[in-house]
PDB file of N, CA and C in Angstrom:
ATOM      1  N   UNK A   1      -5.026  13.516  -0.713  1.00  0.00           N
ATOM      2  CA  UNK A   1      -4.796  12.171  -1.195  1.00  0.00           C
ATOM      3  C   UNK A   1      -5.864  11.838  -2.235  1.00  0.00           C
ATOM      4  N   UNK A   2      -5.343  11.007  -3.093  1.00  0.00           N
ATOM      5  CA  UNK A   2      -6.488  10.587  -4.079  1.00  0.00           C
ATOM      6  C   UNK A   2      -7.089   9.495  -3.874  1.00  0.00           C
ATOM      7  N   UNK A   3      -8.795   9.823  -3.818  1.00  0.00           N
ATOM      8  CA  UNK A   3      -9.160   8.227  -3.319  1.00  0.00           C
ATOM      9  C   UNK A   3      -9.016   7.405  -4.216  1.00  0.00           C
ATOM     10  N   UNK A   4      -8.830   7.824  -5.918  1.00  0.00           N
ATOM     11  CA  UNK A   4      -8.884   6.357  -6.352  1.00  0.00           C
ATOM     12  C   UNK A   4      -7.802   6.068  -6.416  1.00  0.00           C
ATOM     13  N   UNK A   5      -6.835   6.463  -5.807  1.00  0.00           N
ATOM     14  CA  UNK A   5      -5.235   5.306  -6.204  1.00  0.00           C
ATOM     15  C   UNK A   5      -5.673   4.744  -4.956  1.00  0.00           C
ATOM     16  N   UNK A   6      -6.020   5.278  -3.548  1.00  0.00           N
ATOM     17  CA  UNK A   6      -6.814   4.681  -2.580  1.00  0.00           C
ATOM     18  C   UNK A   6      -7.316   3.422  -2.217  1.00  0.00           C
ATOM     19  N   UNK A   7      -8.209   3.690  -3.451  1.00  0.00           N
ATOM     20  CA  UNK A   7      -9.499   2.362  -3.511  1.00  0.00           C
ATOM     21  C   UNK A   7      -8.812   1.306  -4.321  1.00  0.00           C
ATOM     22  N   UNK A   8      -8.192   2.169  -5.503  1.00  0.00           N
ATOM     23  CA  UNK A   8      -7.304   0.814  -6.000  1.00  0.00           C
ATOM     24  C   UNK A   8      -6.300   0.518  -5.124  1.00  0.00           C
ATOM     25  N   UNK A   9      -5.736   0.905  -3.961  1.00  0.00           N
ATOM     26  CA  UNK A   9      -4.591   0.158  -3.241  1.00  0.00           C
ATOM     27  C   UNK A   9      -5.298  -0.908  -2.008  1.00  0.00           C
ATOM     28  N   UNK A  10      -5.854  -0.025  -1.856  1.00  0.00           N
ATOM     29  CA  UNK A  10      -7.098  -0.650  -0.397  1.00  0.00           C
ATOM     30  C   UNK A  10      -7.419  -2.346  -1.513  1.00  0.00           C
ATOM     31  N   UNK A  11      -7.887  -1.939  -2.092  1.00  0.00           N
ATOM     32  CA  UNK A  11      -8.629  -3.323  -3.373  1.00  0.00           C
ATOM     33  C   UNK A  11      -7.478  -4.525  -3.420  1.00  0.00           C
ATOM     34  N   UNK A  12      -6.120  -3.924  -4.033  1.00  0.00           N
ATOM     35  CA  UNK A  12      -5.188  -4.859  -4.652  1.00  0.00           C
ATOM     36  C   UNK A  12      -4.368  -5.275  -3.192  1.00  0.00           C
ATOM     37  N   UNK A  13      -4.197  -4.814  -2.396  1.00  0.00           N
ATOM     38  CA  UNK A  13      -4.012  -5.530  -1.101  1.00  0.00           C
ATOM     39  C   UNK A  13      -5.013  -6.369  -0.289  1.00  0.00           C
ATOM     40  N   UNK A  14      -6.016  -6.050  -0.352  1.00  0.00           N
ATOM     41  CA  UNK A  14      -6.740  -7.031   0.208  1.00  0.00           C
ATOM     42  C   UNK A  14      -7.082  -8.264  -0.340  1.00  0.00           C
ATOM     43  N   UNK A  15      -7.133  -8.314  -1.405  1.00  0.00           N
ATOM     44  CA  UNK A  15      -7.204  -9.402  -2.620  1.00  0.00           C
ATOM     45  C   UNK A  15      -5.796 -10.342  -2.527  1.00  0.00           C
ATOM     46  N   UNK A  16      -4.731  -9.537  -2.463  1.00  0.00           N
ATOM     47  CA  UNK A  16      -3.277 -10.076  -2.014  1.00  0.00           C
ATOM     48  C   UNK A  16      -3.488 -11.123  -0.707  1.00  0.00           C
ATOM     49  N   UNK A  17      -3.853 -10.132   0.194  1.00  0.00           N
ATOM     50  CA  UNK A  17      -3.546 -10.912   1.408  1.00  0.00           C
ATOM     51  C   UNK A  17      -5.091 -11.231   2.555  1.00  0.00           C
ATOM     52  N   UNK A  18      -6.014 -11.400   1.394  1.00  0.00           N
ATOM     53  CA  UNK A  18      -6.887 -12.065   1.861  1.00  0.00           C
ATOM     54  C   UNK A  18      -7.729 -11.679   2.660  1.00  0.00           C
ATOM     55  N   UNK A  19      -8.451  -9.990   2.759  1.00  0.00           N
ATOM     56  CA  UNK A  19      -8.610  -9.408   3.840  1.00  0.00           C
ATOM     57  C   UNK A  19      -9.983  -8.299   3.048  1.00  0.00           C
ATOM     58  N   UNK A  20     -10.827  -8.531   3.638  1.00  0.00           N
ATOM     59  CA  UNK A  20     -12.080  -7.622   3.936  1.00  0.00           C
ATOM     60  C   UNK A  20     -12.060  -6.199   3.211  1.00  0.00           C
ATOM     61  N   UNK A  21     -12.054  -5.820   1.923  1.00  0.00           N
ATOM     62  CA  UNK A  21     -11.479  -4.832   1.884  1.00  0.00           C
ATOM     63  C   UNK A  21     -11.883  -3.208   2.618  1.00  0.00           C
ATOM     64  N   UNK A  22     -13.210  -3.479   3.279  1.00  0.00           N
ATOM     65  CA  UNK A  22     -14.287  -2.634   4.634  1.00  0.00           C
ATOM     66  C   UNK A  22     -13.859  -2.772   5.471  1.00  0.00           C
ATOM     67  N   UNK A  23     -12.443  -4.182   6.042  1.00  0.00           N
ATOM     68  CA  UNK A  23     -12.240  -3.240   6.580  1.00  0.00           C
ATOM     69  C   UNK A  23     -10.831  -2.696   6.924  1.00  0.00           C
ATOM     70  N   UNK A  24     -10.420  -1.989   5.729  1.00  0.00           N
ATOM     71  CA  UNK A  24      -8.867  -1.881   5.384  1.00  0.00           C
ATOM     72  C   UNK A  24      -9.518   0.291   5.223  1.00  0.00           C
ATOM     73  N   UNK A  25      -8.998   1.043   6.767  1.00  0.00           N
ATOM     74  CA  UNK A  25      -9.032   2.703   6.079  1.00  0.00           C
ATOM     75  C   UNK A  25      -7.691   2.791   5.095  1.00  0.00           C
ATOM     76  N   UNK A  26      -7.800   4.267   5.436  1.00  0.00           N
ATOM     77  CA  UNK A  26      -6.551   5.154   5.519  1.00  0.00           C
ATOM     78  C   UNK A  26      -5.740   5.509   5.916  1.00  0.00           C
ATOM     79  N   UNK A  27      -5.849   5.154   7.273  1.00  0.00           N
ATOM     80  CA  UNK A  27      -5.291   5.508   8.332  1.00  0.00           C
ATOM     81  C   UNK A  27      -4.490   4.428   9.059  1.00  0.00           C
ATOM     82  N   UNK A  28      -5.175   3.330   8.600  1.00  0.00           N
ATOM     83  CA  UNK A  28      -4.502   1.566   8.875  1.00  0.00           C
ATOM     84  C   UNK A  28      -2.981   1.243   8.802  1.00  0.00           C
ATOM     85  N   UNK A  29      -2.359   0.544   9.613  1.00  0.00           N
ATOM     86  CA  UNK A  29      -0.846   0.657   9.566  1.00  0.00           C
ATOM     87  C   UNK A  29      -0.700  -0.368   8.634  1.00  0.00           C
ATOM     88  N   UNK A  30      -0.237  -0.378   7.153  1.00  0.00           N
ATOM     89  CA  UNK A  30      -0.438  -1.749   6.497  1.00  0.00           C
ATOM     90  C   UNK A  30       0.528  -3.094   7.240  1.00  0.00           C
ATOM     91  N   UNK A  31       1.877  -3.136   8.284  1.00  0.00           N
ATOM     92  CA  UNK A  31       2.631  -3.530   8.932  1.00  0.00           C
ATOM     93  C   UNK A  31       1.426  -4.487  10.109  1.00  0.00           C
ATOM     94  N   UNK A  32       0.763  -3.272  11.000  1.00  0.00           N
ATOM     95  CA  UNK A  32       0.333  -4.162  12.176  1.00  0.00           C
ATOM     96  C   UNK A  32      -1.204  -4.819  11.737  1.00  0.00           C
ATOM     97  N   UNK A  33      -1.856  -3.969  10.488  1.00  0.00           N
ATOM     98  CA  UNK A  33      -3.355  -4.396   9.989  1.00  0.00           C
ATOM     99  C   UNK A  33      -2.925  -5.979   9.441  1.00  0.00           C
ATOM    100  N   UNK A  34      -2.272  -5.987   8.418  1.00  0.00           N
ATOM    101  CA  UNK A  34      -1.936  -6.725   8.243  1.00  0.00           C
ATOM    102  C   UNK A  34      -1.221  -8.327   8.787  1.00  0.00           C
ATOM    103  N   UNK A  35      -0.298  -8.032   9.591  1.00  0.00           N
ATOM    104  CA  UNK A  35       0.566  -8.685  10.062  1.00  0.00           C
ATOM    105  C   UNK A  35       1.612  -9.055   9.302  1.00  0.00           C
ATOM    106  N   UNK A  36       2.302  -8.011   8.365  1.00  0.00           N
ATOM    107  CA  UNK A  36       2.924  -8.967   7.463  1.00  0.00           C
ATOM    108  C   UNK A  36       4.757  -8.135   7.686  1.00  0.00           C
ATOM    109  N   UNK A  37       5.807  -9.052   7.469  1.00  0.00           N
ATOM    110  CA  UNK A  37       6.946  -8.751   7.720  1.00  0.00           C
ATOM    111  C   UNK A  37       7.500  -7.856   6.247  1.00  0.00           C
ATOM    112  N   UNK A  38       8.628  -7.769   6.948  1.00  0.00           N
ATOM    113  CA  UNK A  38       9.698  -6.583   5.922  1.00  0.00           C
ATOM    114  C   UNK A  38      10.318  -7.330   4.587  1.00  0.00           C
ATOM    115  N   UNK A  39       9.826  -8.376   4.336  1.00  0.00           N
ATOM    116  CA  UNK A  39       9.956  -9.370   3.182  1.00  0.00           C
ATOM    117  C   UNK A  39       8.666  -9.027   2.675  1.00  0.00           C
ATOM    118  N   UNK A  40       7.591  -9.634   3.076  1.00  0.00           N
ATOM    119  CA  UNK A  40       6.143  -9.504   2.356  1.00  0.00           C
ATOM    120  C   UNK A  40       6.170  -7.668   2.298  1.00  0.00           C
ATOM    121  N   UNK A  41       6.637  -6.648   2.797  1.00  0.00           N
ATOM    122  CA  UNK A  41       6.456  -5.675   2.305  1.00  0.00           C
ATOM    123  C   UNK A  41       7.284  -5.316   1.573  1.00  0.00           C
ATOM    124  N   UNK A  42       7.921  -5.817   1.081  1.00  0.00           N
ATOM    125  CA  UNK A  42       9.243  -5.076  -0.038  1.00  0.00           C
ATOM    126  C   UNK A  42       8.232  -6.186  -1.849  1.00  0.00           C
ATOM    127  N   UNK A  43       7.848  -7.650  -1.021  1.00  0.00           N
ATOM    128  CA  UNK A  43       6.970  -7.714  -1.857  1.00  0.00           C
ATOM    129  C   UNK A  43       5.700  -7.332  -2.621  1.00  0.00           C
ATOM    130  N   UNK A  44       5.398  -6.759  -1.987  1.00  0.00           N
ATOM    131  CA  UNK A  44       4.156  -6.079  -1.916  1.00  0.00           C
ATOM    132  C   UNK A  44       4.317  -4.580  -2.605  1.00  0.00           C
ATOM    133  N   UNK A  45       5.562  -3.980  -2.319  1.00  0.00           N
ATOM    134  CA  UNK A  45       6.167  -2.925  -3.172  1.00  0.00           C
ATOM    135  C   UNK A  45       6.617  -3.474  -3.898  1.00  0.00           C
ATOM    136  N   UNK A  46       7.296  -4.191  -4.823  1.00  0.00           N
ATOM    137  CA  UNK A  46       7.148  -4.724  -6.183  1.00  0.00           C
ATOM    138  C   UNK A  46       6.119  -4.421  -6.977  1.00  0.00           C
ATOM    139  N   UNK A  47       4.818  -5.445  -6.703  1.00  0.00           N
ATOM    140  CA  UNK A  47       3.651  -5.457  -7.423  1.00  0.00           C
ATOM    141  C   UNK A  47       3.171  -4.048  -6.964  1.00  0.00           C
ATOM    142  N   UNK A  48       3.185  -3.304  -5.992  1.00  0.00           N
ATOM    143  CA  UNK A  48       2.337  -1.526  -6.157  1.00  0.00           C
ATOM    144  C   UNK A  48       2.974  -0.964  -7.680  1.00  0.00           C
ATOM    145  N   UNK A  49       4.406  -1.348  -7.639  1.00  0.00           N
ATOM    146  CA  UNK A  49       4.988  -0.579  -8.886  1.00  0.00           C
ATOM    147  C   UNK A  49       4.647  -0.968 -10.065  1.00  0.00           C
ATOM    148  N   UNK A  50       4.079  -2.169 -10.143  1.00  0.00           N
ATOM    149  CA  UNK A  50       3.932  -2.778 -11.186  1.00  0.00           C
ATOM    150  C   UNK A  50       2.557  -2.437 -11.602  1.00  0.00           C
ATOM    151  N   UNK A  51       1.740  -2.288 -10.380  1.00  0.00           N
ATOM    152  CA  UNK A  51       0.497  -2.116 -10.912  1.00  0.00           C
ATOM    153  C   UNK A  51      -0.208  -0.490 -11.293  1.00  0.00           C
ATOM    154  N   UNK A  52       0.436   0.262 -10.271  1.00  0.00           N
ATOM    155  CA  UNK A  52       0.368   1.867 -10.729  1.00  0.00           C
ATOM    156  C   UNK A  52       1.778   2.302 -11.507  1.00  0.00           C
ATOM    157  N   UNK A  53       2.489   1.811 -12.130  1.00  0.00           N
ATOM    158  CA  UNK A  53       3.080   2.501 -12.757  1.00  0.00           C
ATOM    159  C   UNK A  53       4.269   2.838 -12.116  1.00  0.00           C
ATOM    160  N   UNK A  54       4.823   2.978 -10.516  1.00  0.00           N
ATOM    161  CA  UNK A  54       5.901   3.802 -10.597  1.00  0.00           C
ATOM    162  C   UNK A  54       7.066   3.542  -9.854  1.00  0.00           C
ATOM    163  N   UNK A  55       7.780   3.793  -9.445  1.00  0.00           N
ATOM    164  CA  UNK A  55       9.170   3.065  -8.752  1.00  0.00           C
ATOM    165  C   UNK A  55       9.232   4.267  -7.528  1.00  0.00           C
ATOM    166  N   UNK A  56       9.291   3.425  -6.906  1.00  0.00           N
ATOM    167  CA  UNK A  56       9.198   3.805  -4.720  1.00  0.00           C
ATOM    168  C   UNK A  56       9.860   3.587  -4.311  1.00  0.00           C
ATOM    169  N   UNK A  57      11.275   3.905  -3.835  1.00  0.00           N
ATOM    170  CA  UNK A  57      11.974   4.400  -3.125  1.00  0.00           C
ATOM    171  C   UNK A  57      11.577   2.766  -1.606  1.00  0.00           C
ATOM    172  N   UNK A  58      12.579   2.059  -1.773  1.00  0.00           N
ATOM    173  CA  UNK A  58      12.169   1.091  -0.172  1.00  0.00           C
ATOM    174  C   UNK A  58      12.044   1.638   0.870  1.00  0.00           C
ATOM    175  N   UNK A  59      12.670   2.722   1.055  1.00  0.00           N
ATOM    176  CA  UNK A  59      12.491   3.137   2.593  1.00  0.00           C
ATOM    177  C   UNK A  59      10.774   4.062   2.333  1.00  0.00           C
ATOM    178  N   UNK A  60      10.413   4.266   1.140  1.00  0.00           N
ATOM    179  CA  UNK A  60       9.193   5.066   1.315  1.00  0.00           C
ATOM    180  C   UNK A  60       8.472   4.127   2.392  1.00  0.00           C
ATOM    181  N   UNK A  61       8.356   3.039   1.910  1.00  0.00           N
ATOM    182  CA  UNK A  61       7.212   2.065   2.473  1.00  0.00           C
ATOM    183  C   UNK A  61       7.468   2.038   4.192  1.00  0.00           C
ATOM    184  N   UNK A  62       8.631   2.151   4.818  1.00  0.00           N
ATOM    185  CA  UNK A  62       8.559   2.483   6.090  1.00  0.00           C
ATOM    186  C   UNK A  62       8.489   4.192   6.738  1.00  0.00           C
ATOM    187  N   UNK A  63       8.408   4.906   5.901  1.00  0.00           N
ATOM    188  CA  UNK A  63       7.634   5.730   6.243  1.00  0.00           C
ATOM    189  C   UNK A  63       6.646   6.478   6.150  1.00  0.00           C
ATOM    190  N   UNK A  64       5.902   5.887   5.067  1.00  0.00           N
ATOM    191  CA  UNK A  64       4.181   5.686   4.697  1.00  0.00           C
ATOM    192  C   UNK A  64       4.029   4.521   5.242  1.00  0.00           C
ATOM    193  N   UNK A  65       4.024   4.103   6.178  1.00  0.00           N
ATOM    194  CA  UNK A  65       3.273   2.813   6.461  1.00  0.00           C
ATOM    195  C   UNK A  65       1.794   2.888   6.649  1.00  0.00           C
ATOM    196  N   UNK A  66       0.905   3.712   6.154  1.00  0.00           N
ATOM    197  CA  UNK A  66      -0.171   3.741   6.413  1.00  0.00           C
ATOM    198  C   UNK A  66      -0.407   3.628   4.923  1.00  0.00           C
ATOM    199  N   UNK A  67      -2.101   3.253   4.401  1.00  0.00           N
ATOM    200  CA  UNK A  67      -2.738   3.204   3.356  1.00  0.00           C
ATOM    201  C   UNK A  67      -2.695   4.402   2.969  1.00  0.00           C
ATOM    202  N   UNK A  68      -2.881   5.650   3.510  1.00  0.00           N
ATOM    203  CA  UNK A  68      -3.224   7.033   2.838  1.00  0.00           C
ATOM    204  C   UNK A  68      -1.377   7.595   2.974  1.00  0.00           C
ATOM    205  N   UNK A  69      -0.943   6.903   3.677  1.00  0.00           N
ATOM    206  CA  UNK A  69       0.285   7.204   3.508  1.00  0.00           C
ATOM    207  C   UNK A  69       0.954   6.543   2.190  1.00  0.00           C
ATOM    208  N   UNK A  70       0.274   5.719   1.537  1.00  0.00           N
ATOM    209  CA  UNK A  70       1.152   4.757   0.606  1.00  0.00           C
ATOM    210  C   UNK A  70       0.680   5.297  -0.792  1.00  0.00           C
ATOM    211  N   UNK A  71      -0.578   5.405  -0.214  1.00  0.00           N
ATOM    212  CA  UNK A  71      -1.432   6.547  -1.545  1.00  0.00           C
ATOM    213  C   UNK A  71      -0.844   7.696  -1.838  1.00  0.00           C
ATOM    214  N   UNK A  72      -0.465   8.101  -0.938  1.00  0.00           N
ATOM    215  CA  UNK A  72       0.531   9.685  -1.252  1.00  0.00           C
ATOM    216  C   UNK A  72       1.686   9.627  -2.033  1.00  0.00           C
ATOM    217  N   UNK A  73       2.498   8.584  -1.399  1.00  0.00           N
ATOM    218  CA  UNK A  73       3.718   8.290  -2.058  1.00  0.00           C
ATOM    219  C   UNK A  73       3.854   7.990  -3.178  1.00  0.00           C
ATOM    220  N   UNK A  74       3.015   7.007  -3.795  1.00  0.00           N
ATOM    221  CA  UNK A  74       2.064   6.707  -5.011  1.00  0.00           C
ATOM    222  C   UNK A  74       2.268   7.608  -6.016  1.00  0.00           C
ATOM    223  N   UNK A  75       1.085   8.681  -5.754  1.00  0.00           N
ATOM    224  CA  UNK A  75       1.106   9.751  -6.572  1.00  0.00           C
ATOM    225  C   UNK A  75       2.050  10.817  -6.161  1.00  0.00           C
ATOM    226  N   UNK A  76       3.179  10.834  -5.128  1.00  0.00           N
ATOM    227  CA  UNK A  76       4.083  11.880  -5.655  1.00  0.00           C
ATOM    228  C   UNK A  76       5.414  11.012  -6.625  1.00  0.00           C
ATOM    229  N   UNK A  77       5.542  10.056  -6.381  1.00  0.00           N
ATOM    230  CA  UNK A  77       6.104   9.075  -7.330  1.00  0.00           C
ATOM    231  C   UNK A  77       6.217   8.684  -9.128  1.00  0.00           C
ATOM    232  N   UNK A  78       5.077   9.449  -9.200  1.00  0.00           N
ATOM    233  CA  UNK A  78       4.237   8.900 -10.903  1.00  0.00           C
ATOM    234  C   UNK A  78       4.795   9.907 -11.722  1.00  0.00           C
TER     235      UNK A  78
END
């Protein structure tokens, strides 16, 4: 995985939704870390695409639900 699409995802979500970005891993379920529903995550995949560049597949996001999982998808996406 690449940490800096990483650090930039870890960054632009926490800034989103208001959250510590120390303490957001990799390994974090963005669903239960978060608390956020299947609306705020389809939103939230919007702006990832918008901000790295690439178009993700909706169902990716339920099965990367993790940060290093979303990072992956990310860059096999680009």
């Amino acid at each position: 995985m690449n940490e800096a699409v990483l650090s930039q995802l870890v960054q632009m979500v926490a800034s989103r939704f208001k959250v510590d970005p120390k303490q957001l891993g990799a390994e974090d379920d963005l669903f239960e870390r978060l608390g956020i529903d299947s609306l705020q995550a389809l939103d939230l995949l919007g702006e990832l695409e918008l901000q790295f560049g690439v178009e993700i597949p909706d169902y990716v996001l339920k099965e990367a639900s993790t940060f290093g999982g979303l990072a992956e998808a990310i860059e096999r996406y680009k």
